[in-house]
PDB file of N, CA and C in Angstrom:
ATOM      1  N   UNK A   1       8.003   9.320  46.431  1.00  0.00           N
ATOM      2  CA  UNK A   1       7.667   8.037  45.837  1.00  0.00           C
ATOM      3  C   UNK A   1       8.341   7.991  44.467  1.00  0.00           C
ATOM      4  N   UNK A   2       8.903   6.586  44.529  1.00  0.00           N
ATOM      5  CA  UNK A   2       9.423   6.788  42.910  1.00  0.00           C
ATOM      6  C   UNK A   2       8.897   6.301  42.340  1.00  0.00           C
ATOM      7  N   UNK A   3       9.085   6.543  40.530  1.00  0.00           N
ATOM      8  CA  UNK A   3       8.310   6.020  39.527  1.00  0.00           C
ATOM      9  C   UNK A   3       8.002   4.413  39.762  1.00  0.00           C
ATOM     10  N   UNK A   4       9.140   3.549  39.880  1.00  0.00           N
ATOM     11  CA  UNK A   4       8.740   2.580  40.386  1.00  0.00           C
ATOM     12  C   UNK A   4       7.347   1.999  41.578  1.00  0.00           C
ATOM     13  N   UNK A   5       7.886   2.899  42.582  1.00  0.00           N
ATOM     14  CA  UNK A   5       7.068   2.799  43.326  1.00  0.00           C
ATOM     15  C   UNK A   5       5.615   2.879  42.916  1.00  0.00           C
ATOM     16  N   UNK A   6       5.646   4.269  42.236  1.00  0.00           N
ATOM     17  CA  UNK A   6       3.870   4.414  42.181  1.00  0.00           C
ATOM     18  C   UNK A   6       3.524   3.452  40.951  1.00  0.00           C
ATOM     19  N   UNK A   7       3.821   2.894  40.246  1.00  0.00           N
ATOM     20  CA  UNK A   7       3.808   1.905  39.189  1.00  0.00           C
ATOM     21  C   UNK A   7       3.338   0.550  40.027  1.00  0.00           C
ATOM     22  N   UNK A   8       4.021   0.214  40.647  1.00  0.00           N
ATOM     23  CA  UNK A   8       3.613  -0.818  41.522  1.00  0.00           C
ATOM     24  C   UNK A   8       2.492  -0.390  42.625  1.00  0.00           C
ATOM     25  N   UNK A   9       1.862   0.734  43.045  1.00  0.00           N
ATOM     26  CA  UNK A   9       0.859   1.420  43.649  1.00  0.00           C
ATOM     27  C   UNK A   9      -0.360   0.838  42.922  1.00  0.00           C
ATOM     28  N   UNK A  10      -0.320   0.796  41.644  1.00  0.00           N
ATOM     29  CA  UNK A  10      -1.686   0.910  40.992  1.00  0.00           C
ATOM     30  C   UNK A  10      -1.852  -0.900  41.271  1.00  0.00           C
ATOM     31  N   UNK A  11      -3.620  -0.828  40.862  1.00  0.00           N
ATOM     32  CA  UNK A  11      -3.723  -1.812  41.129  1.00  0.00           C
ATOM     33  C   UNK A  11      -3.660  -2.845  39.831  1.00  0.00           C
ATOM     34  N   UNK A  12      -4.380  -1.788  38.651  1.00  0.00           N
ATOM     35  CA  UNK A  12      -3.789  -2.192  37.368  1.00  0.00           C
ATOM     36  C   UNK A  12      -2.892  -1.636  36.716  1.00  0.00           C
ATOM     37  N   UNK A  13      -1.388  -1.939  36.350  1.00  0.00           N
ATOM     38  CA  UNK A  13      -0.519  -0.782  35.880  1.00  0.00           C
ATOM     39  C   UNK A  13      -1.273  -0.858  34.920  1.00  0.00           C
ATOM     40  N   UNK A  14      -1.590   0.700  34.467  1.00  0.00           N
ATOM     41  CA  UNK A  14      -1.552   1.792  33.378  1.00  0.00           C
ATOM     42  C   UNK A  14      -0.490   2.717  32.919  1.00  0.00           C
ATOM     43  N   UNK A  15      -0.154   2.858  33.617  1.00  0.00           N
ATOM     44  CA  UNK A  15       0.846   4.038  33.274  1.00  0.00           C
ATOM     45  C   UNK A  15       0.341   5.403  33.892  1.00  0.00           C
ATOM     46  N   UNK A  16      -0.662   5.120  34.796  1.00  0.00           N
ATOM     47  CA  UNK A  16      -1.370   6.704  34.097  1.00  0.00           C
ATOM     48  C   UNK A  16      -1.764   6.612  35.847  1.00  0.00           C
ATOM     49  N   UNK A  17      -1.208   7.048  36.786  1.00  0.00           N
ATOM     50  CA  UNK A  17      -1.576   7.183  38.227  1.00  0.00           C
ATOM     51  C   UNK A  17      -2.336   7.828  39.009  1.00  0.00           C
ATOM     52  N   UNK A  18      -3.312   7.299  39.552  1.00  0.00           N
ATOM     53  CA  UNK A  18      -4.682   7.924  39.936  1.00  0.00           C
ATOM     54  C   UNK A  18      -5.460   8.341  38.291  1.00  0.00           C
ATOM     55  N   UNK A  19      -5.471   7.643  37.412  1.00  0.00           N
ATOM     56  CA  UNK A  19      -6.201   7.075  36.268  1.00  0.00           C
ATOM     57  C   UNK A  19      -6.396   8.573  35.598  1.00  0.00           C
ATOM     58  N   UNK A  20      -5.304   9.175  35.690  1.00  0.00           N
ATOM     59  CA  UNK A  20      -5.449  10.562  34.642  1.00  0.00           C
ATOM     60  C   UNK A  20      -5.480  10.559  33.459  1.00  0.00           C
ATOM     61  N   UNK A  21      -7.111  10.630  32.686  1.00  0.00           N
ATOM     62  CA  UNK A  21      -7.082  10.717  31.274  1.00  0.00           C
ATOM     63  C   UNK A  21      -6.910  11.327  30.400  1.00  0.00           C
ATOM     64  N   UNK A  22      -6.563  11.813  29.227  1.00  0.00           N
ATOM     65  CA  UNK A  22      -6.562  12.593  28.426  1.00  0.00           C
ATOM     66  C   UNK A  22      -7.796  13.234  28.311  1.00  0.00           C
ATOM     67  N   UNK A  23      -7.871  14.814  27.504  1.00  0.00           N
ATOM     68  CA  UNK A  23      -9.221  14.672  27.641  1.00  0.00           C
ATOM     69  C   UNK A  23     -10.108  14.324  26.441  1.00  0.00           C
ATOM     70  N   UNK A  24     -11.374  14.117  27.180  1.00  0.00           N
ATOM     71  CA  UNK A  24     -11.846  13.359  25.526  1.00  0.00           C
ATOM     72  C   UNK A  24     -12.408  15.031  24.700  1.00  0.00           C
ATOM     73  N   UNK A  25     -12.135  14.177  23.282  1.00  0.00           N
ATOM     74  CA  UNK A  25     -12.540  14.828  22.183  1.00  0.00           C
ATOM     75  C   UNK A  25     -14.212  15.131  22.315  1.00  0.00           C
ATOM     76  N   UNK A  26     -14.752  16.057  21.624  1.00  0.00           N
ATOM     77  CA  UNK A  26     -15.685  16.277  21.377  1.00  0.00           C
ATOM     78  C   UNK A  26     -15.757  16.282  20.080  1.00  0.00           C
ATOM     79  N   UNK A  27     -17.129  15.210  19.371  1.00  0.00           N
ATOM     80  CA  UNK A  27     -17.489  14.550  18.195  1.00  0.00           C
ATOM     81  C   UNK A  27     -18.114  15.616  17.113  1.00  0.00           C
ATOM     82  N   UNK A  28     -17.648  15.621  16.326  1.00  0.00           N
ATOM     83  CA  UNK A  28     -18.181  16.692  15.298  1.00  0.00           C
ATOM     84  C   UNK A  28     -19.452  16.252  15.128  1.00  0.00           C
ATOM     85  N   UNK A  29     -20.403  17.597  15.191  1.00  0.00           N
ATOM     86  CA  UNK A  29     -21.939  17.437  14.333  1.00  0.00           C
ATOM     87  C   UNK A  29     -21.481  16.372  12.845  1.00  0.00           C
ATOM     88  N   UNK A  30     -22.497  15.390  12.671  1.00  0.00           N
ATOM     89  CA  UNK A  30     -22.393  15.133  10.724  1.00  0.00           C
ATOM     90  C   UNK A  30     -23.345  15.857  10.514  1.00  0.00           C
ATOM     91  N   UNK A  31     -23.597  16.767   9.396  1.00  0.00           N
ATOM     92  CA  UNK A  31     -24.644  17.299   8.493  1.00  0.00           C
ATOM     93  C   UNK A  31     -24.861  16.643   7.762  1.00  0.00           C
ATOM     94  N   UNK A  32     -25.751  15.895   7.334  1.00  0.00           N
ATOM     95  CA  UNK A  32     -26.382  14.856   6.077  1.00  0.00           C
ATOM     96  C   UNK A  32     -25.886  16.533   4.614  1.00  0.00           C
ATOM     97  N   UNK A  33     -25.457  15.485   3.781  1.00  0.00           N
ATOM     98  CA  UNK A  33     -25.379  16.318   2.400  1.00  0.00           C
ATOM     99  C   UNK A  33     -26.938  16.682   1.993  1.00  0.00           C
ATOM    100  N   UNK A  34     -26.672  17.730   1.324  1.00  0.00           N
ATOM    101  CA  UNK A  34     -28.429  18.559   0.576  1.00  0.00           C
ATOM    102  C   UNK A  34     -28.151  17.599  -0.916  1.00  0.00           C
ATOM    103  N   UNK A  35     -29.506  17.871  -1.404  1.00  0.00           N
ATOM    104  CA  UNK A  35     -29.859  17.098  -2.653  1.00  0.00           C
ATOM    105  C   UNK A  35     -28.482  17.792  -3.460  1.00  0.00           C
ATOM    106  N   UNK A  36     -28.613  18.857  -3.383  1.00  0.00           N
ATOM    107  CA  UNK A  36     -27.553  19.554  -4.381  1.00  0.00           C
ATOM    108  C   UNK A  36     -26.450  19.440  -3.868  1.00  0.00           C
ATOM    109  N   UNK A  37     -25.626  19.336  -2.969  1.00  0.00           N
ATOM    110  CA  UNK A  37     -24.395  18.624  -2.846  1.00  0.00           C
ATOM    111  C   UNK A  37     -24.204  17.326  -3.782  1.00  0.00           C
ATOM    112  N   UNK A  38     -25.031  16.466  -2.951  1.00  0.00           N
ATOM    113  CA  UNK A  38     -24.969  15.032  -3.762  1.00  0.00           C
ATOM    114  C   UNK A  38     -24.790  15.044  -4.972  1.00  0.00           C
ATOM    115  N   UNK A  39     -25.904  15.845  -6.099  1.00  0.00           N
ATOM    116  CA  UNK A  39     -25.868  15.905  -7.848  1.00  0.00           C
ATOM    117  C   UNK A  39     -24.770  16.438  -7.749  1.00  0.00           C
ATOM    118  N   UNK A  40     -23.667  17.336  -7.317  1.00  0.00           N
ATOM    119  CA  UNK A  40     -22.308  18.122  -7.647  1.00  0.00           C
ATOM    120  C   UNK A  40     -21.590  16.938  -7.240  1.00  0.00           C
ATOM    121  N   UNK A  41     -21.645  16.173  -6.545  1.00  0.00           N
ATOM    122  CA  UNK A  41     -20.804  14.973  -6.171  1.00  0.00           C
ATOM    123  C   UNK A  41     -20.752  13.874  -7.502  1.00  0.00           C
ATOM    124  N   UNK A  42     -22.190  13.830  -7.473  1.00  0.00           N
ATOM    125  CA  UNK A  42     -22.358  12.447  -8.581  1.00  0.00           C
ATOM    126  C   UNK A  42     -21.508  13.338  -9.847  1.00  0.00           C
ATOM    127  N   UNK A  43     -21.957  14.571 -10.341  1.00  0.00           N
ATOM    128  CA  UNK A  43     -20.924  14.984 -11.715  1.00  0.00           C
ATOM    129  C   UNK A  43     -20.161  15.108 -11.637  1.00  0.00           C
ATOM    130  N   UNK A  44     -19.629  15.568 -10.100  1.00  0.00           N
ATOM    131  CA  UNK A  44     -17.902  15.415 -10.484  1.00  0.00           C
ATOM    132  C   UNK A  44     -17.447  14.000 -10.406  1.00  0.00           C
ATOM    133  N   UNK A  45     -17.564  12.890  -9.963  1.00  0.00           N
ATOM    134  CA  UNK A  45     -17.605  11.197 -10.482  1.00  0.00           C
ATOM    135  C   UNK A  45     -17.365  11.189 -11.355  1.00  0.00           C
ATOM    136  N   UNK A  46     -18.388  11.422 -12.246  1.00  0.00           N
ATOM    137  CA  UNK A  46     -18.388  11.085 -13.664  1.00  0.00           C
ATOM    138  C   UNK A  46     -18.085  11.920 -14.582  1.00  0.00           C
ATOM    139  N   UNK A  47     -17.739  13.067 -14.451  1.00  0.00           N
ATOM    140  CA  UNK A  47     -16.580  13.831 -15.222  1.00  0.00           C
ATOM    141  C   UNK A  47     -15.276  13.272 -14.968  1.00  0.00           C
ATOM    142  N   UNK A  48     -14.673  12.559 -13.735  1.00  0.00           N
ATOM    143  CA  UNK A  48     -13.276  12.239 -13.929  1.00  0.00           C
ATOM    144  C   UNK A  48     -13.295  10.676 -14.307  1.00  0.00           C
ATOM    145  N   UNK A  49     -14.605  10.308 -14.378  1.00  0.00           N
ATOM    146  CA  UNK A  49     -14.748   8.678 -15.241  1.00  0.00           C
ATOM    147  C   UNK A  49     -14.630   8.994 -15.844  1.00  0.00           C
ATOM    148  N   UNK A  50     -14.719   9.802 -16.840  1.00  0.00           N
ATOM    149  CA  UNK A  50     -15.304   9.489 -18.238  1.00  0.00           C
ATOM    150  C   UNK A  50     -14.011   9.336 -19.101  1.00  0.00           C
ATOM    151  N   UNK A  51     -14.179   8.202 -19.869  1.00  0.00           N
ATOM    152  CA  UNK A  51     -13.292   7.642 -20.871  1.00  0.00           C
ATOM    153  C   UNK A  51     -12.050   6.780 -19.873  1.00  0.00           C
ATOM    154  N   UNK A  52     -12.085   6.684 -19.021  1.00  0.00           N
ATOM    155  CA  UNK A  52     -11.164   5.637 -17.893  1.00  0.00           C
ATOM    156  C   UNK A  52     -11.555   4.284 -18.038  1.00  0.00           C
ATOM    157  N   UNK A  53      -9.870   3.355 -18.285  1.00  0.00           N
ATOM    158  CA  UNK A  53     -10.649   2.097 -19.002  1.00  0.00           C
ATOM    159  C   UNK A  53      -9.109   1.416 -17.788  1.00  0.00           C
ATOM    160  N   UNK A  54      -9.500   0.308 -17.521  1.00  0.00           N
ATOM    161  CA  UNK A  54      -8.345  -0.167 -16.073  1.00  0.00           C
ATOM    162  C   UNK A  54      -7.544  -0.939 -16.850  1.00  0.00           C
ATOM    163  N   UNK A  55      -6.445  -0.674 -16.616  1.00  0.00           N
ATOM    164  CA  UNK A  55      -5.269  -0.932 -17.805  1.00  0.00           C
ATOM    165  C   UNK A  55      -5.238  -2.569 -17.314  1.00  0.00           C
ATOM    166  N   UNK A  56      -5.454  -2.819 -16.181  1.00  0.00           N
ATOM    167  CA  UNK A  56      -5.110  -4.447 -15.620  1.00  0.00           C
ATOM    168  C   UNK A  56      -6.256  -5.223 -16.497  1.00  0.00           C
ATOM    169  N   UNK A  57      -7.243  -4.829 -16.960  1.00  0.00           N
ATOM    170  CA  UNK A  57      -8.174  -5.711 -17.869  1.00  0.00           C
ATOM    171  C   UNK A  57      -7.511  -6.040 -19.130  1.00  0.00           C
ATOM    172  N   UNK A  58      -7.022  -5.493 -19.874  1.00  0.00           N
ATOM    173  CA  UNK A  58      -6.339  -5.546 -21.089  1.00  0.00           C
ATOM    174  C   UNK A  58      -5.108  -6.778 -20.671  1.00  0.00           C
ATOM    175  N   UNK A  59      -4.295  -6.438 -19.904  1.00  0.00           N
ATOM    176  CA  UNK A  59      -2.860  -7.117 -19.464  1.00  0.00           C
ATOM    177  C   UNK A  59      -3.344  -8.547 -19.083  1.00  0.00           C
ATOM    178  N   UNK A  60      -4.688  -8.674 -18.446  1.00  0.00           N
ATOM    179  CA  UNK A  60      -4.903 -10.425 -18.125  1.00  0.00           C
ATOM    180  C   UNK A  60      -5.542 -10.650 -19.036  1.00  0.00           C
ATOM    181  N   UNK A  61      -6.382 -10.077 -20.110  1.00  0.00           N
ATOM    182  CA  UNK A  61      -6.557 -10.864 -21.513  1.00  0.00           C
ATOM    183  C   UNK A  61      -5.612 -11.110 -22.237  1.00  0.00           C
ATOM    184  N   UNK A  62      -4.438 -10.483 -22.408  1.00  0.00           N
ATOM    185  CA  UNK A  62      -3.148 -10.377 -23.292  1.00  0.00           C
ATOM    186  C   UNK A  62      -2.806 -12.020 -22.507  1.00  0.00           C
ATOM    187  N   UNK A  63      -2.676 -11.943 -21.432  1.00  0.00           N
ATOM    188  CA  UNK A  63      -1.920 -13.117 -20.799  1.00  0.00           C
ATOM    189  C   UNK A  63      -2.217 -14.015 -21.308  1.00  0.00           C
ATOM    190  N   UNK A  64      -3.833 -14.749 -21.164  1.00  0.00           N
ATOM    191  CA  UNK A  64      -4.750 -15.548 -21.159  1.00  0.00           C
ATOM    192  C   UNK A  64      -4.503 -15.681 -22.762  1.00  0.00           C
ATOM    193  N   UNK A  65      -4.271 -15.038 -24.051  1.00  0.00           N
ATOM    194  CA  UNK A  65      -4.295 -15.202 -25.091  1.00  0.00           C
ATOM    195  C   UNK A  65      -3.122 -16.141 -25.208  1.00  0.00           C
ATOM    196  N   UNK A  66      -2.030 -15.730 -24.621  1.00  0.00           N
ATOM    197  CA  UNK A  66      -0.806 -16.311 -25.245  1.00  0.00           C
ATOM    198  C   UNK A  66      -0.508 -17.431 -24.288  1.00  0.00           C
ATOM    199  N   UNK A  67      -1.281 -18.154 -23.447  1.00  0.00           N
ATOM    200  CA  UNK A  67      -1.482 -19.113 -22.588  1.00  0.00           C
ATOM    201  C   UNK A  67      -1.162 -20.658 -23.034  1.00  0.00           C
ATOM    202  N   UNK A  68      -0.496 -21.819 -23.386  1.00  0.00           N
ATOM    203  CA  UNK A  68      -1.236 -22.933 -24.143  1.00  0.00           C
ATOM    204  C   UNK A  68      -1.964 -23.493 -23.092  1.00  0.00           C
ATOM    205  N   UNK A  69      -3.030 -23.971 -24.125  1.00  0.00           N
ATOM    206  CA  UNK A  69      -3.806 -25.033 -23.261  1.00  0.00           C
ATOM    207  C   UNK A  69      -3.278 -26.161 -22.296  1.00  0.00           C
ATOM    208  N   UNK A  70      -4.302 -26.476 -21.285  1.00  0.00           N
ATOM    209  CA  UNK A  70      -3.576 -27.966 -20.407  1.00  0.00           C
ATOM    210  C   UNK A  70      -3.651 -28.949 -21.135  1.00  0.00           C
ATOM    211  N   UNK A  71      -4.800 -29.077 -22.059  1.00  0.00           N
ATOM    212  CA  UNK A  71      -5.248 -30.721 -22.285  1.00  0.00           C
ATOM    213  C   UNK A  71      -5.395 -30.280 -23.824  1.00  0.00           C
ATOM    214  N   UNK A  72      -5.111 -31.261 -24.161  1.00  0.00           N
ATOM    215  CA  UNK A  72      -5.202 -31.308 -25.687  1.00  0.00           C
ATOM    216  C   UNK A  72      -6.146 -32.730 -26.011  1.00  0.00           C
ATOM    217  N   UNK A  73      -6.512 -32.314 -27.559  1.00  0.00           N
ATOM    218  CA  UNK A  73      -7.653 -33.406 -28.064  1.00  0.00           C
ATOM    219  C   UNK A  73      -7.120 -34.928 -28.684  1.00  0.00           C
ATOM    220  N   UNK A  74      -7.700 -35.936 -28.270  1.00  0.00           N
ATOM    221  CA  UNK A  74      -6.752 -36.919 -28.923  1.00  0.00           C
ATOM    222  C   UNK A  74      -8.103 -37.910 -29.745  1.00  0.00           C
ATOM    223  N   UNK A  75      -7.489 -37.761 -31.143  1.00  0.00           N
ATOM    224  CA  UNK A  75      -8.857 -38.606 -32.420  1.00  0.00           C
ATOM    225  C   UNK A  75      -8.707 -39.677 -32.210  1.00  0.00           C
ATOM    226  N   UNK A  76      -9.059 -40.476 -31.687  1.00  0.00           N
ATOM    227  CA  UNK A  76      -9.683 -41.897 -31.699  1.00  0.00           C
ATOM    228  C   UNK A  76     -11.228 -42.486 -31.947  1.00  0.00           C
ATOM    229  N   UNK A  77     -11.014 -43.239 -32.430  1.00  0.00           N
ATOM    230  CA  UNK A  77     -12.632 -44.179 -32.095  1.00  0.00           C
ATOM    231  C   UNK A  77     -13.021 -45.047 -31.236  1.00  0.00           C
ATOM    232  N   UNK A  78     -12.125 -45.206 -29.960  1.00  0.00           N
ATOM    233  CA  UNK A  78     -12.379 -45.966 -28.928  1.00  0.00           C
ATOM    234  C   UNK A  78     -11.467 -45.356 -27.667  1.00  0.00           C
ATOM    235  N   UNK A  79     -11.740 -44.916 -26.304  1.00  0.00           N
ATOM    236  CA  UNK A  79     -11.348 -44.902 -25.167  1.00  0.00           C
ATOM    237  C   UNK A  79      -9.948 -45.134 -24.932  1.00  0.00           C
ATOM    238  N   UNK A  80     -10.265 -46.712 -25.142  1.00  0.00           N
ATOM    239  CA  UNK A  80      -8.793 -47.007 -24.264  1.00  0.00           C
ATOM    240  C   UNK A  80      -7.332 -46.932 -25.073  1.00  0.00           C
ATOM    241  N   UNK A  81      -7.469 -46.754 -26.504  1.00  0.00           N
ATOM    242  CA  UNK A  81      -6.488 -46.390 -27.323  1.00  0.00           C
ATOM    243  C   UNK A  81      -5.972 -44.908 -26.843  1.00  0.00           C
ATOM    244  N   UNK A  82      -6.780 -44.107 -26.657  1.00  0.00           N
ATOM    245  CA  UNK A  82      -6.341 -43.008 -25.869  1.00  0.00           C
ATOM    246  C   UNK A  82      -5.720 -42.962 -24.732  1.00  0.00           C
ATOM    247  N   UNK A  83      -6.266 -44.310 -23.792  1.00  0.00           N
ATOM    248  CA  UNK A  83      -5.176 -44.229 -22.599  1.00  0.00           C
ATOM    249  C   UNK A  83      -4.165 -44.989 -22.318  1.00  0.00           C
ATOM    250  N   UNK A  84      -4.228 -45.266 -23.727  1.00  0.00           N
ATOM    251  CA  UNK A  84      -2.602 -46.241 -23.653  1.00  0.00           C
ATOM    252  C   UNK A  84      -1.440 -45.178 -23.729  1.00  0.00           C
TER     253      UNK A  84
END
């Protein structure tokens, strides 16, 4: 039989003839972390926070400073002098 052939054999091509699967994995145990994992987790966090400031905060205030405004103020004492 040729590849063709058995390709057209199946009833759904797969690729995979007489439905030979890989085999499945077997799922690792999870162990929930101990209290004391976690506190060694949380300090090491915040030992490599500490003093880290996100440089992109600075750069969109810088922007925003040197921005001009859309609308500007116009002194009148009546409305429609303004929208002339």
């Amino acid at each position: 039989m040729t590849p063709l052939e058995r390709l057209l054999a199946e009833e759904l091509p797969t690729g995979t003839f007489g439905h030979a699967q890989p085999p499945a994995r077997r799922p690792r145990p999870i162990r929930p972390w101990t209290a004391e994992e976690q506190a060694q987790h949380l300090a090491d966090l915040n030992a490599a926070l500490e003093g880290w400031q996100d440089p992109g905060e600075h750069a969109a205030r810088d922007r925003n400073r040197h921005r001009p405004a859309h609308l500007r103020v116009v002194d009148s004492s009546s409305g429609s002098e303004a929208a002339a």
